[in-house]
C-alpha atoms as a PDB file:
ATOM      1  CA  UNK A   1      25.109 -16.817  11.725  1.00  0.00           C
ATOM      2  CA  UNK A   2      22.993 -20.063  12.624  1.00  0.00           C
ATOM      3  CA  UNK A   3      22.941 -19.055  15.717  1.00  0.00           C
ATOM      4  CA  UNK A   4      21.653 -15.814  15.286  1.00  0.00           C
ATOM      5  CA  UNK A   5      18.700 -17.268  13.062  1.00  0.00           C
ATOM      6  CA  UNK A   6      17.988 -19.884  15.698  1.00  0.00           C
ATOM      7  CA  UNK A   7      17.611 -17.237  17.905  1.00  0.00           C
ATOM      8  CA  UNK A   8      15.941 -15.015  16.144  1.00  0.00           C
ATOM      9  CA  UNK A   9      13.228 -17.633  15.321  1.00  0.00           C
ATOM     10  CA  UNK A  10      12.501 -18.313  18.481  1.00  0.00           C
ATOM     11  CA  UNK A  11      11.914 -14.448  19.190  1.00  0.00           C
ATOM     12  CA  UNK A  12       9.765 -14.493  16.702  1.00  0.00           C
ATOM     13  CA  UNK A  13       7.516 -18.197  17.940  1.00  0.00           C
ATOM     14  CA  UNK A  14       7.614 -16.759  21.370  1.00  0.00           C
ATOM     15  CA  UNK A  15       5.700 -13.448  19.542  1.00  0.00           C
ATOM     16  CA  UNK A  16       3.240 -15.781  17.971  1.00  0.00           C
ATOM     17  CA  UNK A  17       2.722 -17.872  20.935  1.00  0.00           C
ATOM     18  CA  UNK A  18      -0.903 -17.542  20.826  1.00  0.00           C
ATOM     19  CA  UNK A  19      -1.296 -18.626  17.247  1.00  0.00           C
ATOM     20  CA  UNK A  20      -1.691 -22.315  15.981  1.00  0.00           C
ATOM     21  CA  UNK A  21       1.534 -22.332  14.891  1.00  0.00           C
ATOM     22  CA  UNK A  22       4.962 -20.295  14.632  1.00  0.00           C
ATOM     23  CA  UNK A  23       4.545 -18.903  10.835  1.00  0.00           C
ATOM     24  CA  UNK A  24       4.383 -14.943  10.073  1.00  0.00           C
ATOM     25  CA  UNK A  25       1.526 -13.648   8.000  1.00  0.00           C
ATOM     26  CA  UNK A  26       1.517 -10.964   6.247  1.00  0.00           C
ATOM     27  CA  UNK A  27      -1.989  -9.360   5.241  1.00  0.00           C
ATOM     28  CA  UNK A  28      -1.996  -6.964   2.830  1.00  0.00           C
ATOM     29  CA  UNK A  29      -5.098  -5.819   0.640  1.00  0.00           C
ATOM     30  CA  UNK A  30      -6.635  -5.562  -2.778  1.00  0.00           C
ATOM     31  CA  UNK A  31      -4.264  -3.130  -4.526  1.00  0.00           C
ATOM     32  CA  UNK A  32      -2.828  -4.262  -8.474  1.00  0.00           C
ATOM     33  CA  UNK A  33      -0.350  -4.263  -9.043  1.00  0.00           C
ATOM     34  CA  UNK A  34       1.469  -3.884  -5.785  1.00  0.00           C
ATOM     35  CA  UNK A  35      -0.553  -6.986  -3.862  1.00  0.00           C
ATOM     36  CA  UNK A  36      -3.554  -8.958  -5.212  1.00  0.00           C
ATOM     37  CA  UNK A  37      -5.371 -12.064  -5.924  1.00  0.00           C
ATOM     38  CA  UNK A  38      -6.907 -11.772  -9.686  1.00  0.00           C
ATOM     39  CA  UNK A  39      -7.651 -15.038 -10.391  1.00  0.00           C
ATOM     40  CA  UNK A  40      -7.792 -18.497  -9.058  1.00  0.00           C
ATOM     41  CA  UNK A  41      -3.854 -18.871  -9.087  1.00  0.00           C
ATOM     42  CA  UNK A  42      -3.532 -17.403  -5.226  1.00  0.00           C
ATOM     43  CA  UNK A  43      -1.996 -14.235  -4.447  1.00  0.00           C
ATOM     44  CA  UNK A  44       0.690 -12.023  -6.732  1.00  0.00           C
ATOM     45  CA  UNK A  45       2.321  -8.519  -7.217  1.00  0.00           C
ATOM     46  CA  UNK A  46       5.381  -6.461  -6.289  1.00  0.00           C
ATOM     47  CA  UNK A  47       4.983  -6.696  -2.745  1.00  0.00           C
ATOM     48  CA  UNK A  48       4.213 -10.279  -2.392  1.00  0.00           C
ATOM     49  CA  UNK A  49       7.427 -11.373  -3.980  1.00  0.00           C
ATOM     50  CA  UNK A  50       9.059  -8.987  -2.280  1.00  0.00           C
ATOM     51  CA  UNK A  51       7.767 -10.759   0.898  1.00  0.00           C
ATOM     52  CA  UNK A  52       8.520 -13.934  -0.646  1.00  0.00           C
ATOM     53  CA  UNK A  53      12.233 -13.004  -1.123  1.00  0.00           C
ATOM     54  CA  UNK A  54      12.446 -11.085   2.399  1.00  0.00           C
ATOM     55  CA  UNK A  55      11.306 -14.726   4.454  1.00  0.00           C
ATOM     56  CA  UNK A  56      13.703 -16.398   2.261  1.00  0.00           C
ATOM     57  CA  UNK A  57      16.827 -14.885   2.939  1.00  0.00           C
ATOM     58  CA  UNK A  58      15.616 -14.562   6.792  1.00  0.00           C
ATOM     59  CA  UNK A  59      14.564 -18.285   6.787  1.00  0.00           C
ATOM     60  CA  UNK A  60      11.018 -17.284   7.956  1.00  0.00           C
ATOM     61  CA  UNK A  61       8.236 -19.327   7.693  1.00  0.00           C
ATOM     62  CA  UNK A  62       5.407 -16.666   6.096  1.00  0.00           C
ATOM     63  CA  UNK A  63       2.020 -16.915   4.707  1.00  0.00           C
ATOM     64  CA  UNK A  64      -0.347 -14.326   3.120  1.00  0.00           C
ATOM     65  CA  UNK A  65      -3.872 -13.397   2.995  1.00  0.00           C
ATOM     66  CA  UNK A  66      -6.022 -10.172   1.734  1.00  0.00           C
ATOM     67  CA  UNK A  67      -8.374  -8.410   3.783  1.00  0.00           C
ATOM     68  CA  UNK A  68     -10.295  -4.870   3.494  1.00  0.00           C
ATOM     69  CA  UNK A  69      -7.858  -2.097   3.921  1.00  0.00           C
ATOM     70  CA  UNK A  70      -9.211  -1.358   7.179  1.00  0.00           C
ATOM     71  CA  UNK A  71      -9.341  -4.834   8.469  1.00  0.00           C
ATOM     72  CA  UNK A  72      -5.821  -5.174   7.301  1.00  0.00           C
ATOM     73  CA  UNK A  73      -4.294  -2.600   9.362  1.00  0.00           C
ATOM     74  CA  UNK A  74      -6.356  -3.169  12.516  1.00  0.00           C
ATOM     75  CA  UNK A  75      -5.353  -7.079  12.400  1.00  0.00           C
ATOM     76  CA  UNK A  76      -1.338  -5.467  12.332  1.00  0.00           C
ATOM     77  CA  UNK A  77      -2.336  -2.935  15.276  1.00  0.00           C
ATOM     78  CA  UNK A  78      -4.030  -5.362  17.114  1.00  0.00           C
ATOM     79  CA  UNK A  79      -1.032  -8.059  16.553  1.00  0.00           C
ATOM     80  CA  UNK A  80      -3.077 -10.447  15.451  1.00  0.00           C
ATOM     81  CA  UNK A  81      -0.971 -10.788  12.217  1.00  0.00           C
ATOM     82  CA  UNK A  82       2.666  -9.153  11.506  1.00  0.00           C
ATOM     83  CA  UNK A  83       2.761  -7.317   8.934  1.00  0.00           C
ATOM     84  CA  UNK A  84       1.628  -6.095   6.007  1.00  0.00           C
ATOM     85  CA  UNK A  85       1.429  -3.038   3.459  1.00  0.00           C
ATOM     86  CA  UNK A  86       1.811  -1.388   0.793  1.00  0.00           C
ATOM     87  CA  UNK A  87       1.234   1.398   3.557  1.00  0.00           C
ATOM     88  CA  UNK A  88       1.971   5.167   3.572  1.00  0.00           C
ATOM     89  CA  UNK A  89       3.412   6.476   6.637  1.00  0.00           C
ATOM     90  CA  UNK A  90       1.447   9.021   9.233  1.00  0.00           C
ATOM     91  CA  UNK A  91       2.664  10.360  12.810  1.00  0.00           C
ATOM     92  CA  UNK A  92      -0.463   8.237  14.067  1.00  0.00           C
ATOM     93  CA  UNK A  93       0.351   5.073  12.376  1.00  0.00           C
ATOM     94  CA  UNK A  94       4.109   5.108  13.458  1.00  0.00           C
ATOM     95  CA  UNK A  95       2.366   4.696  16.928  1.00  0.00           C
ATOM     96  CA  UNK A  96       0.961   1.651  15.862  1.00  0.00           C
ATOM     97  CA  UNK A  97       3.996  -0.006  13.514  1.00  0.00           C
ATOM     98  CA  UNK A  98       7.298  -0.230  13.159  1.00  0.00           C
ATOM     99  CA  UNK A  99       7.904   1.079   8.911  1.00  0.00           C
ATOM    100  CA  UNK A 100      10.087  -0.056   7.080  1.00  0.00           C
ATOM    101  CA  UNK A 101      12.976   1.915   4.792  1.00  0.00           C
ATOM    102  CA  UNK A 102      10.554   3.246   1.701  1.00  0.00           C
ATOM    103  CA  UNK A 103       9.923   0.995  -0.897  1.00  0.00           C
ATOM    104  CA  UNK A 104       7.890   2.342  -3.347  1.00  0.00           C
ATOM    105  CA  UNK A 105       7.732   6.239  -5.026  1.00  0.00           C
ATOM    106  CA  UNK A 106       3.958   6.839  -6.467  1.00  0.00           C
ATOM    107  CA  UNK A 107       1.402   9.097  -6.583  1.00  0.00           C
ATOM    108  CA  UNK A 108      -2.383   9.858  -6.147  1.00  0.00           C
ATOM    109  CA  UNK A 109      -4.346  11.089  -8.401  1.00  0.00           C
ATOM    110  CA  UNK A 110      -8.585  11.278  -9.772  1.00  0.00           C
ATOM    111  CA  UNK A 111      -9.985   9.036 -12.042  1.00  0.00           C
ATOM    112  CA  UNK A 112     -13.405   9.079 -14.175  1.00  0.00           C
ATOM    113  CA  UNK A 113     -14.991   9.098 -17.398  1.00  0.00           C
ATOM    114  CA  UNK A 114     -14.145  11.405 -20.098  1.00  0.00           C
ATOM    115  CA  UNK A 115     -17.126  13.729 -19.423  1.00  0.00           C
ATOM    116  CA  UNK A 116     -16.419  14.437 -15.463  1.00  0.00           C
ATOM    117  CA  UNK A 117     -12.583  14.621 -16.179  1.00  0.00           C
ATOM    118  CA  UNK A 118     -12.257  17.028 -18.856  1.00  0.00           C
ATOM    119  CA  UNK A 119     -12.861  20.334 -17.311  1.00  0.00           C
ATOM    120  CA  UNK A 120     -10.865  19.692 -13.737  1.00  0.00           C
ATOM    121  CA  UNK A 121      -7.764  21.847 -14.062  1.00  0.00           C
ATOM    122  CA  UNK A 122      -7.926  22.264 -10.408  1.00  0.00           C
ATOM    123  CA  UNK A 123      -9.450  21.835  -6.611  1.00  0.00           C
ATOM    124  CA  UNK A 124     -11.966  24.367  -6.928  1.00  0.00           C
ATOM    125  CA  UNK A 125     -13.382  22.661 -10.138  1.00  0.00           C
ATOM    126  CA  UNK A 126     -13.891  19.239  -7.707  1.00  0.00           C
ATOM    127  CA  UNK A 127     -16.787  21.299  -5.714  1.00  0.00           C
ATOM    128  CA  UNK A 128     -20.407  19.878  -5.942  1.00  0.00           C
ATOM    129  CA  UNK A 129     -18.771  16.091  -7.211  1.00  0.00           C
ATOM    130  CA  UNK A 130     -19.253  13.091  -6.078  1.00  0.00           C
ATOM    131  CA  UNK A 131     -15.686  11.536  -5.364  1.00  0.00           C
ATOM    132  CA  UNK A 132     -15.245   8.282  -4.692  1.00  0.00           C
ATOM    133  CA  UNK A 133     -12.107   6.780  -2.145  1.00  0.00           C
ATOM    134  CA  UNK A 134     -11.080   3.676  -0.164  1.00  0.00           C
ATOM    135  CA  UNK A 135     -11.904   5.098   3.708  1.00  0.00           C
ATOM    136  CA  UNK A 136      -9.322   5.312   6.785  1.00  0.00           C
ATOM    137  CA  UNK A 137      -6.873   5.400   3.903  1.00  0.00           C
ATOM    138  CA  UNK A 138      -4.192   8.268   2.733  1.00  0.00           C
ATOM    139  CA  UNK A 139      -6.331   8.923  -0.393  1.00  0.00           C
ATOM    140  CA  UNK A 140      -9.137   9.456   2.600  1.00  0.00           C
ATOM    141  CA  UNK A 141      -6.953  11.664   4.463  1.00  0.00           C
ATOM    142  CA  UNK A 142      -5.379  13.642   1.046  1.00  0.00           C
ATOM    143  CA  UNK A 143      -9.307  14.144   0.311  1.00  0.00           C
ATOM    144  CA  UNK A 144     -10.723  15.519   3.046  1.00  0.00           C
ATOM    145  CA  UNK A 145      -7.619  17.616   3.507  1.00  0.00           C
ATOM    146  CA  UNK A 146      -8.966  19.051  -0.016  1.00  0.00           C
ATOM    147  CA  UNK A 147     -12.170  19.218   0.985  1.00  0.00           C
ATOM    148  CA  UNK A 148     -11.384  21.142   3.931  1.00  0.00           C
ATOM    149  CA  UNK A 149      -9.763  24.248   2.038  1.00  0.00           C
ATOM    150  CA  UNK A 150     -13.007  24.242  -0.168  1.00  0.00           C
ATOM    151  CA  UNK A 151     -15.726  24.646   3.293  1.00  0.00           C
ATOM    152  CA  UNK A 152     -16.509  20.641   2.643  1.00  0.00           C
ATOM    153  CA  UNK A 153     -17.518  20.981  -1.027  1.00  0.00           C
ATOM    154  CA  UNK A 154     -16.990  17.915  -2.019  1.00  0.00           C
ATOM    155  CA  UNK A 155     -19.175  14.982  -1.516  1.00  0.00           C
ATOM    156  CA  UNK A 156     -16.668  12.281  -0.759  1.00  0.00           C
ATOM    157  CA  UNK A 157     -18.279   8.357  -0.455  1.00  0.00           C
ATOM    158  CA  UNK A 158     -16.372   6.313   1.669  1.00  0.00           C
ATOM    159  CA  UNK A 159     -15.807   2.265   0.239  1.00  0.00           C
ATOM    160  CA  UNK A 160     -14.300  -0.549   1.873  1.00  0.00           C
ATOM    161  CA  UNK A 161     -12.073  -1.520  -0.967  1.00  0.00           C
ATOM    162  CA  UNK A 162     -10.875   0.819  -4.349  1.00  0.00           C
ATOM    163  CA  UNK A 163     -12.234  -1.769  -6.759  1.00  0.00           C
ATOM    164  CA  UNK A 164     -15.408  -0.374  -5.259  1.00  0.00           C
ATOM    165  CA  UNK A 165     -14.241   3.192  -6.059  1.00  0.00           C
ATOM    166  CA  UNK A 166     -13.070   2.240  -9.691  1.00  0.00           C
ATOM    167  CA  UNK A 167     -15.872   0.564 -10.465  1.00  0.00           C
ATOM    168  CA  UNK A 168     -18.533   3.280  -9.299  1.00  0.00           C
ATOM    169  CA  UNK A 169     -16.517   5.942 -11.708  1.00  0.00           C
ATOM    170  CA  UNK A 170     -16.664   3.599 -14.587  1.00  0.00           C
ATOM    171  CA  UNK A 171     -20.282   3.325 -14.414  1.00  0.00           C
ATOM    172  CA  UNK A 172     -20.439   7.125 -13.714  1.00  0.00           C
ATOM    173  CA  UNK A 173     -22.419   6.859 -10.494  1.00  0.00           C
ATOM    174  CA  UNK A 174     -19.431   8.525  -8.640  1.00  0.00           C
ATOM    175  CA  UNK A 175     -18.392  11.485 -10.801  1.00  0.00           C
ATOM    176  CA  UNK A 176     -14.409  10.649  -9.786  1.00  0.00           C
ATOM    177  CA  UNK A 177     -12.506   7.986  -7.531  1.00  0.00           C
ATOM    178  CA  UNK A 178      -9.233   9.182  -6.103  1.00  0.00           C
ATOM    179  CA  UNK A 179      -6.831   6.317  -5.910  1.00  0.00           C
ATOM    180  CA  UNK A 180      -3.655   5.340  -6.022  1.00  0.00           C
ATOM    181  CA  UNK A 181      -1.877   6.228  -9.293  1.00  0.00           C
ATOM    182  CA  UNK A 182      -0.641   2.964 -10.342  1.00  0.00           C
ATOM    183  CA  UNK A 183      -3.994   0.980  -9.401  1.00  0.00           C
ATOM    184  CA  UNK A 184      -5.594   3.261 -11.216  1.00  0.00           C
ATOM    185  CA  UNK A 185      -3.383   2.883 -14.583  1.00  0.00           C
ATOM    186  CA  UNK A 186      -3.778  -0.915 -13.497  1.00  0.00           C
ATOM    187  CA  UNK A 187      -7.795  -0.490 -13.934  1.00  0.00           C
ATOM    188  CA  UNK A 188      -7.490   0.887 -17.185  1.00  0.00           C
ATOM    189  CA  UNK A 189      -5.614  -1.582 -18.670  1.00  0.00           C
ATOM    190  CA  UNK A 190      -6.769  -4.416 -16.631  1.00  0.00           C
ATOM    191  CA  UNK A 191     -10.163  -4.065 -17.870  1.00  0.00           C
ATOM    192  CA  UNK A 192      -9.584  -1.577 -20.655  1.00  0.00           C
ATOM    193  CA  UNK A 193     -11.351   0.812 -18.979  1.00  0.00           C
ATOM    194  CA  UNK A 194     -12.928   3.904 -20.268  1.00  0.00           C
ATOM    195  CA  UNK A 195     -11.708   6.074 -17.282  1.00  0.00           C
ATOM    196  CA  UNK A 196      -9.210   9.131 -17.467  1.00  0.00           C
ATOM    197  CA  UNK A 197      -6.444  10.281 -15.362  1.00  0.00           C
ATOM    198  CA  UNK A 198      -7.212  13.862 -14.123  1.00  0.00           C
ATOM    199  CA  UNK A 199      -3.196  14.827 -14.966  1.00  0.00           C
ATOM    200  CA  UNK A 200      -3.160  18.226 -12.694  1.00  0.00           C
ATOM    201  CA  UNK A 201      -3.915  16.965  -9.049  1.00  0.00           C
ATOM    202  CA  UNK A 202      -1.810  14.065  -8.614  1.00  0.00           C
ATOM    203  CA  UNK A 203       0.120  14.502  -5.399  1.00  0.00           C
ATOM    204  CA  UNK A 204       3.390  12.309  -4.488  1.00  0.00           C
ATOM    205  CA  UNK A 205       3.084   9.847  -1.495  1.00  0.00           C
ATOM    206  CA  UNK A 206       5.651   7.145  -0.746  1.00  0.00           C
ATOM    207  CA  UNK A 207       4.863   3.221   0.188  1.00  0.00           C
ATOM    208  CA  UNK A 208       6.214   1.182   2.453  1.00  0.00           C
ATOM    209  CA  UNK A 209       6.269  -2.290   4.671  1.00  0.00           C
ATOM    210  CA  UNK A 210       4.533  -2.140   8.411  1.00  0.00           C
ATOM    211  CA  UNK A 211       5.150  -4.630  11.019  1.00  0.00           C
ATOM    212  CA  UNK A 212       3.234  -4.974  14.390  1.00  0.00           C
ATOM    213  CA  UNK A 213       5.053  -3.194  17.390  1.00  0.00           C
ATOM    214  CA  UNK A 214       3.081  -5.810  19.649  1.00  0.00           C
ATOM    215  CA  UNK A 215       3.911  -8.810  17.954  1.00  0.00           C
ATOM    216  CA  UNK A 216       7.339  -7.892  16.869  1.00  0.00           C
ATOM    217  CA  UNK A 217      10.432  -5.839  19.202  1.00  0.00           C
ATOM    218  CA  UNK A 218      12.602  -3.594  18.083  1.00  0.00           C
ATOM    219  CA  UNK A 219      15.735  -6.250  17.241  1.00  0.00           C
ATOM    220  CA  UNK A 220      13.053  -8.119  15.127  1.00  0.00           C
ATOM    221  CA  UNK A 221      12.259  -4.996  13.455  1.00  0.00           C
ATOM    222  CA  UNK A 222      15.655  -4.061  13.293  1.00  0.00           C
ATOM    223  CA  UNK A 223      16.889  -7.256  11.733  1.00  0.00           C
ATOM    224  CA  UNK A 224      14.244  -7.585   9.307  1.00  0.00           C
ATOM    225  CA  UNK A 225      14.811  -4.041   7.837  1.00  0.00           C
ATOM    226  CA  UNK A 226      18.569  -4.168   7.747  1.00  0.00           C
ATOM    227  CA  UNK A 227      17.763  -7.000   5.143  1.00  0.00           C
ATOM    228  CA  UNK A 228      15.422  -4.700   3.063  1.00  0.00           C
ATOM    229  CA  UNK A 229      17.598  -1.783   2.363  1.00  0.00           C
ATOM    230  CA  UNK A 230      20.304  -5.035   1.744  1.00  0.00           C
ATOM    231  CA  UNK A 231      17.472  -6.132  -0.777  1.00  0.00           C
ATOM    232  CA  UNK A 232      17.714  -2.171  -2.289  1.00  0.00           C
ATOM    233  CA  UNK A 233      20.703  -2.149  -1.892  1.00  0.00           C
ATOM    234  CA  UNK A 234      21.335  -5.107  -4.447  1.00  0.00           C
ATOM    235  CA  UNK A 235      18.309  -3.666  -6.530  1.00  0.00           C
ATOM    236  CA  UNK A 236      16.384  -7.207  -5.996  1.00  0.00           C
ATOM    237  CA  UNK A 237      13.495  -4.244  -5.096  1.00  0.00           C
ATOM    238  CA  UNK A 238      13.880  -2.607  -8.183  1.00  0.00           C
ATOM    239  CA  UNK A 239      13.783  -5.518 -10.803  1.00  0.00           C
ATOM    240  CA  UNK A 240      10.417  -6.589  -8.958  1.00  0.00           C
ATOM    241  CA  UNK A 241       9.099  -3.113  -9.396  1.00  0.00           C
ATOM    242  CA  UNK A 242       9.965  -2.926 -13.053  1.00  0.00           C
ATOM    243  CA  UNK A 243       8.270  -6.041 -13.640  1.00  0.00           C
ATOM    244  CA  UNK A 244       4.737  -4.770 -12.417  1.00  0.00           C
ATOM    245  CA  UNK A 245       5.560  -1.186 -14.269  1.00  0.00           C
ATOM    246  CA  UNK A 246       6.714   0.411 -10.623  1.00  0.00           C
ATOM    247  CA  UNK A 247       9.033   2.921  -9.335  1.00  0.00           C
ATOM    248  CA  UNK A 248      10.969   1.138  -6.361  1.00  0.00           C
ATOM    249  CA  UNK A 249      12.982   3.473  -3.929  1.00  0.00           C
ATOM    250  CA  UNK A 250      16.754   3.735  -4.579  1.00  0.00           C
ATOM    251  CA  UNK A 251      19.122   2.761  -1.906  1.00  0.00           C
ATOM    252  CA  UNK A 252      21.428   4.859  -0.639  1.00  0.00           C
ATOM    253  CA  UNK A 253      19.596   7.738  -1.743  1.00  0.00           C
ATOM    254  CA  UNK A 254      20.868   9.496  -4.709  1.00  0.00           C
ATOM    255  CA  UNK A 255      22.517  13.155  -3.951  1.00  0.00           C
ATOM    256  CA  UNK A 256      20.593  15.437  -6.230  1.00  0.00           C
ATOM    257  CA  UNK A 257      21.831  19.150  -6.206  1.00  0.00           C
ATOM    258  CA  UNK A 258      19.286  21.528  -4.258  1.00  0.00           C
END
């Protein structure tokens, strides 16, 4: 078993050979209360201790930093840094990183003030708004998918960051911001928000962990996930996610009837 770690961490300097120094960083961005930095105490949440616990047991030498959502995931594609998330998984991103097994169930779903939420039963009632979302993102992709079936309808403002989004519903200069469910609840009680969840249009999406296919191989990949579904496996995932008010992925999966 030493062996194998020696081994394994010299795969992983040789990968970083063109950094300052042999440590993996993992970049995610600005999403409570999965990965975040609200204060002056450094960066927290569900996936940064899940990080933290991951290097541990794989006797990795990690470090973390927040960037813009889209800065994030270029910095993984590029293999400047080695991973990162939370990050839904796409046919085009799979080209670009290696995913981990899931690690998060949640949702998307609109947010805004009382006034702009309260008659949206469905899509067609979204036509004509202003809508608010975090660009080259899935809640991007999920709304212009929507936008599509209604002949481009919807006037959707791209922002670098969903605080941006949040914050532009709040104030009611965007009429909605389509987020992530659980930053969204986060918002509310964060900064006891006046915004409303619009309850009919949330649509499921799962979460996961993304490592660089040019900084990483596929036996560092391979290694690294075995220990995550271990990490399921012994529900370490699952107490983190219940401490930040999560759903964590269950591992095996559960046979449900059809």
């Amino acid at each position: 078993m030493n062996l194998l770690v020696a081994l394994f961490s010299l795969l992983l300097m040789g990968a970083s050979a063109n950094r300052d120094d042999s440590r993996l960083t993992f970049v995610g961005y600005n999403m409570p209360p999965f990965y975040m930095r609200p204060d002056a105490t450094g960066i927290s949440g569900a996936v940064h201790e899940i990080i933290q616990e991951l290097c541990e047991r794989e006797k990795l030498s990690c470090r973390f930093t927040i960037l813009p959502f889209a800065e994030a995931l270029k910095n993984i594609g590029d293999g400047k840094m080695e991973m990162g998330g939370p990050v839904a998984k796409t046919p085009e991103r799979e080209k670009l990183y290696y995913f981990s097994t899931p690690i998060f169930h949640s949702s998307l779903a609109f947010f805004g003030l009382e006034k702009n939420v309260k008659n949206i039963k469905s899509y067609k009632d979204l036509m004509g708004k202003k809508v608010g979302v975090t660009k080259n993102s899935i809640p991007y992709d999920s709304l212009s998918e929507i936008n599509e079936g209604l002949k481009k309808k919807i006037n959707i403002l791209p922002q670098k960051d969903p605080l941006v989004t949040a914050k532009m519903a709040e104030l009611g200069t965007y009429h909605l911001a389509y987020l992530n469910e659980d930053y969204g609840k986060y918002w509310i009680k964060r900064y006891r928000s006046k915004i409303q969840e619009v309850p009919e249009l949330k649509k499921q999406v799962d979460y996961y962990i993304i490592f660089s296919r040019k900084s990483m191989t596929d036996a560092q990949f391979a290694t690294i996930n075995a220990q995550i579904k271990k990490m399921i496996e012994e529900k370490v995932i699952e107490k983190i996610a219940q401490k930040y008010g999560l759903q964590s992925i269950e591992w095996p999966a559960i046979e449900r009837p059809d």
